[in-house]
Protein backbone atom coordinates (compact mmCIF):
# COMPACT_ATOMS: atom_id res chain seq x y z
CA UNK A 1 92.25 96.55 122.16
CA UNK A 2 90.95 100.29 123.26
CA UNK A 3 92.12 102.83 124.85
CA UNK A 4 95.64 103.67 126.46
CA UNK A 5 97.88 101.26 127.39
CA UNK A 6 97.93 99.88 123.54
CA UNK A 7 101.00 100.29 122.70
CA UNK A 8 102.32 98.78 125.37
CA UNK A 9 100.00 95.64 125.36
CA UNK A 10 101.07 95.65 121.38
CA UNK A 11 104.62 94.97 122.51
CA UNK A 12 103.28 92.45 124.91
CA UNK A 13 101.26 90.60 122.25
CA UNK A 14 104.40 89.92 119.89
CA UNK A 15 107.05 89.03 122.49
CA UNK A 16 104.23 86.88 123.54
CA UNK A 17 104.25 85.56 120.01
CA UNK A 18 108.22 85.44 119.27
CA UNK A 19 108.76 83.72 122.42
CA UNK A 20 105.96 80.86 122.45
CA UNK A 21 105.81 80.09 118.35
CA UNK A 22 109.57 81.59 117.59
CA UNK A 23 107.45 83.34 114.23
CA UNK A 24 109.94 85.92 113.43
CA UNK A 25 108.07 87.73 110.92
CA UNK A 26 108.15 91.55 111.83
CA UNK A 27 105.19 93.19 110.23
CA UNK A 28 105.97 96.98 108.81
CA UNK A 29 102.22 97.59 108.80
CA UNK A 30 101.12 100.03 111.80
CA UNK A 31 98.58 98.30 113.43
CA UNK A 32 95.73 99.74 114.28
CA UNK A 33 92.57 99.25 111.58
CA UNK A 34 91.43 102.93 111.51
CA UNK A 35 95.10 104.09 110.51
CA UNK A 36 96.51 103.95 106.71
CA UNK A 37 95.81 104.00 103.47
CA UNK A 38 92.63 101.67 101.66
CA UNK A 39 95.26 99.03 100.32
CA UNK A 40 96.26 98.23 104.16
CA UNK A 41 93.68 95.92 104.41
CA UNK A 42 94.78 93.79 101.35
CA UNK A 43 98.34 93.43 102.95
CA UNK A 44 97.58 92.88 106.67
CA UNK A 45 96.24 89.49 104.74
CA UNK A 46 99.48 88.75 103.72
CA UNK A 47 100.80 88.87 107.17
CA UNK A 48 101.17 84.94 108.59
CA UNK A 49 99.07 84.22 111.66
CA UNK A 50 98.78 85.17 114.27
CA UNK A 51 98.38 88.72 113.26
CA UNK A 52 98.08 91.25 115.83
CA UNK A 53 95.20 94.15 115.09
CA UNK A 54 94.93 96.82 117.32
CA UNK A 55 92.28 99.86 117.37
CA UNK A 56 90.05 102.23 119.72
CA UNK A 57 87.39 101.98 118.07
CA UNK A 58 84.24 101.14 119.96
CA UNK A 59 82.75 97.38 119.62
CA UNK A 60 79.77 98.80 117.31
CA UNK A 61 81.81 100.06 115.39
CA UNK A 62 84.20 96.85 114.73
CA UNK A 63 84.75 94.86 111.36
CA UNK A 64 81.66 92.50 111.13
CA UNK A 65 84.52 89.57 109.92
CA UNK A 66 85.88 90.23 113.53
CA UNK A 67 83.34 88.72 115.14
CA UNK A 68 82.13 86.57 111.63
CA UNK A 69 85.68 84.83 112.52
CA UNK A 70 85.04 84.26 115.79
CA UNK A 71 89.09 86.42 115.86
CA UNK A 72 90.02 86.77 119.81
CA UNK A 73 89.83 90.17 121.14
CA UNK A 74 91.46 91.52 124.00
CA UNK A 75 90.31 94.58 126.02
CA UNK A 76 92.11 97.24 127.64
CA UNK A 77 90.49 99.57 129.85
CA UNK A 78 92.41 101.83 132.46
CA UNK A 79 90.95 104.02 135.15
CA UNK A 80 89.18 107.18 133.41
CA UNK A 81 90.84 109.97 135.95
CA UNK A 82 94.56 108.62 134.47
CA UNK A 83 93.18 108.31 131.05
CA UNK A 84 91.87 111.67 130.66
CA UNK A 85 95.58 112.96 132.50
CA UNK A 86 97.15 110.58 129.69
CA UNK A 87 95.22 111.66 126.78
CA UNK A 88 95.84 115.44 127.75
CA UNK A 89 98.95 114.97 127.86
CA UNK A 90 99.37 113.00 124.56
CA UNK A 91 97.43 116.53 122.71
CA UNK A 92 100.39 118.27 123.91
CA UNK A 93 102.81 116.33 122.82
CA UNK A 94 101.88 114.46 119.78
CA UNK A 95 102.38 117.35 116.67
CA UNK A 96 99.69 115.57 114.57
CA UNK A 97 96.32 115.94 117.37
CA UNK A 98 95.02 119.09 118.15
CA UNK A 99 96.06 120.93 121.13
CA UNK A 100 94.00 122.34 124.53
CA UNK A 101 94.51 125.82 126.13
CA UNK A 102 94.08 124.74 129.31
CA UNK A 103 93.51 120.93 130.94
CA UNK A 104 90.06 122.56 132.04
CA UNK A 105 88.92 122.62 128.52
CA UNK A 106 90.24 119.21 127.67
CA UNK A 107 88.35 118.15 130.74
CA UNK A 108 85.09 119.26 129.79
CA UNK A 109 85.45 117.79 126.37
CA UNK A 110 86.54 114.44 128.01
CA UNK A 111 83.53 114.29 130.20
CA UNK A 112 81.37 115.35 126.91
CA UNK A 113 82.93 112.73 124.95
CA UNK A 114 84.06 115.31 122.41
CA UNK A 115 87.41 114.06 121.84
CA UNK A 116 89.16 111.76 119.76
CA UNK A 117 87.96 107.69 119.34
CA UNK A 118 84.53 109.08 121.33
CA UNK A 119 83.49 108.88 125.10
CA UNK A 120 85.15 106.60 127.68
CA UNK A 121 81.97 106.14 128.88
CA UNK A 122 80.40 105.23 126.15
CA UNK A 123 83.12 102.81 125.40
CA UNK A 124 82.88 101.00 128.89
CA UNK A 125 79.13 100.76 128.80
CA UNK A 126 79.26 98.94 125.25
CA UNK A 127 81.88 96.70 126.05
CA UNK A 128 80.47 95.94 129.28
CA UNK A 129 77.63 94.26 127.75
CA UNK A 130 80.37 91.68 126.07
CA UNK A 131 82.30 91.43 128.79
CA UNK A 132 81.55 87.57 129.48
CA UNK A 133 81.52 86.98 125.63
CA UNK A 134 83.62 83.56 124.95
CA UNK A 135 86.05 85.75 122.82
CA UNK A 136 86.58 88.81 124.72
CA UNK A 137 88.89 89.13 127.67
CA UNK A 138 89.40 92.18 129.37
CA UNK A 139 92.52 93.46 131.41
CA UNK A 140 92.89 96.71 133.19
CA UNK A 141 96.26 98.93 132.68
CA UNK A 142 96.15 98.73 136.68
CA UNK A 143 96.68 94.96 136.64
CA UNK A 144 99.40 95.05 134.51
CA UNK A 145 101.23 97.30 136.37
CA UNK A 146 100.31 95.81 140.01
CA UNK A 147 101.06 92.21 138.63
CA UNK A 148 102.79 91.32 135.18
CA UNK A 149 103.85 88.48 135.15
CA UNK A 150 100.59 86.40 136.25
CA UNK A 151 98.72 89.19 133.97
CA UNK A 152 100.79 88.11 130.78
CA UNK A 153 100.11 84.30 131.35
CA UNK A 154 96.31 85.09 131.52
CA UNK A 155 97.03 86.65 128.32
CA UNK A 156 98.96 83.58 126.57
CA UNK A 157 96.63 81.14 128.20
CA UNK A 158 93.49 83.52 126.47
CA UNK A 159 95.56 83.34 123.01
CA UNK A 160 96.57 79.69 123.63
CA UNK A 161 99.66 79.86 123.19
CA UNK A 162 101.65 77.04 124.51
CA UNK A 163 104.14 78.64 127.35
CA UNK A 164 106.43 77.32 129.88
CA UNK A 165 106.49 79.42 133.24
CA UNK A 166 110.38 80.80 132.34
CA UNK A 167 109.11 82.26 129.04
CA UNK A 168 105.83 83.98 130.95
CA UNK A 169 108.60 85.52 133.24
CA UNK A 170 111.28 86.40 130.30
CA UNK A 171 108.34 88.05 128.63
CA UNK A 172 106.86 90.09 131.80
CA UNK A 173 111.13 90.90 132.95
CA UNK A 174 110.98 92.44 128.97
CA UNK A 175 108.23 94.23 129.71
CA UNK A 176 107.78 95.85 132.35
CA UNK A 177 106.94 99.72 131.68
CA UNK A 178 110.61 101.13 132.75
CA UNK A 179 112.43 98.92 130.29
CA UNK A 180 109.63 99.57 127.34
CA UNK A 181 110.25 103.65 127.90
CA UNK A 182 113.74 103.02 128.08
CA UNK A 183 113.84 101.51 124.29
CA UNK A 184 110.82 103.84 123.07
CA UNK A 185 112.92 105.70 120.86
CA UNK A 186 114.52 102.27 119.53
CA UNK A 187 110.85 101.00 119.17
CA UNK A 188 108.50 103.66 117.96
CA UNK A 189 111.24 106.20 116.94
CA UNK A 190 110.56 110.18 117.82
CA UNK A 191 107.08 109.66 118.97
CA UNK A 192 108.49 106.80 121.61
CA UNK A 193 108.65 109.21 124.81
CA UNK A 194 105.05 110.73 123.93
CA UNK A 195 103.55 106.72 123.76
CA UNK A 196 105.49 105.99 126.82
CA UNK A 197 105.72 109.04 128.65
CA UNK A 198 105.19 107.98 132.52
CA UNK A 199 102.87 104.92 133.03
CA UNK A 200 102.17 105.28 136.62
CA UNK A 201 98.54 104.71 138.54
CA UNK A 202 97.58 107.87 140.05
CA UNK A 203 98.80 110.44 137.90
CA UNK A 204 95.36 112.32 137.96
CA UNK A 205 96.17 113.54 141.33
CA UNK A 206 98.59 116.01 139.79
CA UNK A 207 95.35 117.79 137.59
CA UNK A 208 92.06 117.19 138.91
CA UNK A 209 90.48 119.80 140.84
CA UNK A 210 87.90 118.54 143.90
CA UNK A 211 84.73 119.78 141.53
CA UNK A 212 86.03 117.29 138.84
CA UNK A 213 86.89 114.16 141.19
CA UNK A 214 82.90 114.77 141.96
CA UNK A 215 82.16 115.28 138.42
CA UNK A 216 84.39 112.25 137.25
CA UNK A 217 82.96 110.56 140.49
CA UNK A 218 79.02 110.53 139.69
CA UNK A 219 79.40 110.18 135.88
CA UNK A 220 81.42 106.53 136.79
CA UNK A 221 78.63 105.58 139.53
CA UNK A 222 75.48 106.91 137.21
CA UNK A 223 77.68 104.66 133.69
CA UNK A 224 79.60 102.06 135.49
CA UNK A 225 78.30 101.58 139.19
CA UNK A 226 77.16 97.98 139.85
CA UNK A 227 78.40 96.43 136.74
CA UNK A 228 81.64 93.82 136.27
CA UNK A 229 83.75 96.24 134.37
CA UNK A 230 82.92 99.39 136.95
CA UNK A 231 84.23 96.46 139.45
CA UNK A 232 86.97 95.62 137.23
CA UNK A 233 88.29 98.59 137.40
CA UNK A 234 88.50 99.32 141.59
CA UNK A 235 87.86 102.78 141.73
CA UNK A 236 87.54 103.50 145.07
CA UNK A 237 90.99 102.13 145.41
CA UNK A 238 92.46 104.17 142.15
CA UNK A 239 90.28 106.81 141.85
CA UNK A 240 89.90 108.10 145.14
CA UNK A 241 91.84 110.68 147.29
């Protein structure tokens, strides 16, 4: 799972799970592969199946066993003018990542792919080329928010696991992005509101400047133009003034 949107998809994953195989094992263990200490990796193989693994790391960069286990992965991708609004915003907030003068600077480093977990770009081209890849499904953060409910039974039908149409809809009512900020704090503790902070399409409005839509504009078309993710991903509908 890459990029952001993870958290949320995370909470997705294990209602998914409690509700469809009623496992109620709760994991401690923070998820994602590139976070902890070397003796993670021994415990996460304690943890029962299914065992949810999250990261944003990009697919050359993946566990070789990952794909040696034929594991399901599931993608997340969300337009690149929100995500660069979302990641500047998580700088500011989270006390642990570095922060930006300005959302000019954090722009340029976006579009150089000098930040954190590497360029978007980068990331979308490389996954692109798996996109059809028997294990690999990827959603969009725009799809979940446009339609849950049919978006979470793609998901559970992906996993397969075995769900009735009333638990699809119990999950999606759970999880819609209001009622996952509302229990952030209960959930993630203090850094809750800075995971969830607003979780609507369009945010980039707010920031971008007309020389950056163009910038943002020609590095999608020249990276992403043509392909099934750049399609995936409707920019002209999400991305566009």
């Amino acid at each position: 799972m890459q990029l952001f949107g993870v958290n949320w998809l995370i909470q997705i994953l294990n209602d998914l799970i409690f509700t469809t195989t009623q496992s109620k094992y709760v994991s401690a263990e923070l998820p994602f592969i590139e976070c902890g200490d070397p003796d993670k990796y021994q415990r996460i193989k304690q943890i029962p199946s299914p065992r949810i693994l999250a990261t944003h790391l990009n697919y050359d960069r993946l566990p070789k066993s990952i794909f040696e286990n034929k594991a399901k992965i599931l993608v997340l991708f969300r337009n690149p003018k929100d995500t660069a609004v979302s990641f500047f915003h998580f700088h500011k907030n989270a006390p642990s990542f570095p922060s930006y003068s300005s959302w000019d600077e954090f722009f340029s480093e976006f579009m150089n792919g000098k930040v954190i977990w590497g360029s978007y770009f980068d990331h979308a081209v490389t996954w692109n080329k798996h996109i059809e890849d028997e294990n690999i499904m990827v959603v969009t953060y725009e799809d979940l928010k446009e339609n849950l409910t049919s978006s979470v039974k793609q998901i559970a039908e992906f996993f397969g696991f075995p769900s009735t149409a009333e638990q699809i809809q119990s999950v999606a009512d759970r999880a819609t992005f209001q009622v996952v900020k509302e229990k952030a704090q209960e959930t993630h503790g203090p850094v809750g509101p800075i995971l969830f902070r607003k979780g609507v399409v369009g945010d980039w409005k707010n920031l971008f400047t007309e020389a950056q839509n163009q910038e943002m504009d020609a590095k999608f078309n020249a990276c992403l133009g043509g392909t099934k993710l750049g399609a995936m991903l409707k920019y002209d509908v999400y991305c566009k003034v």
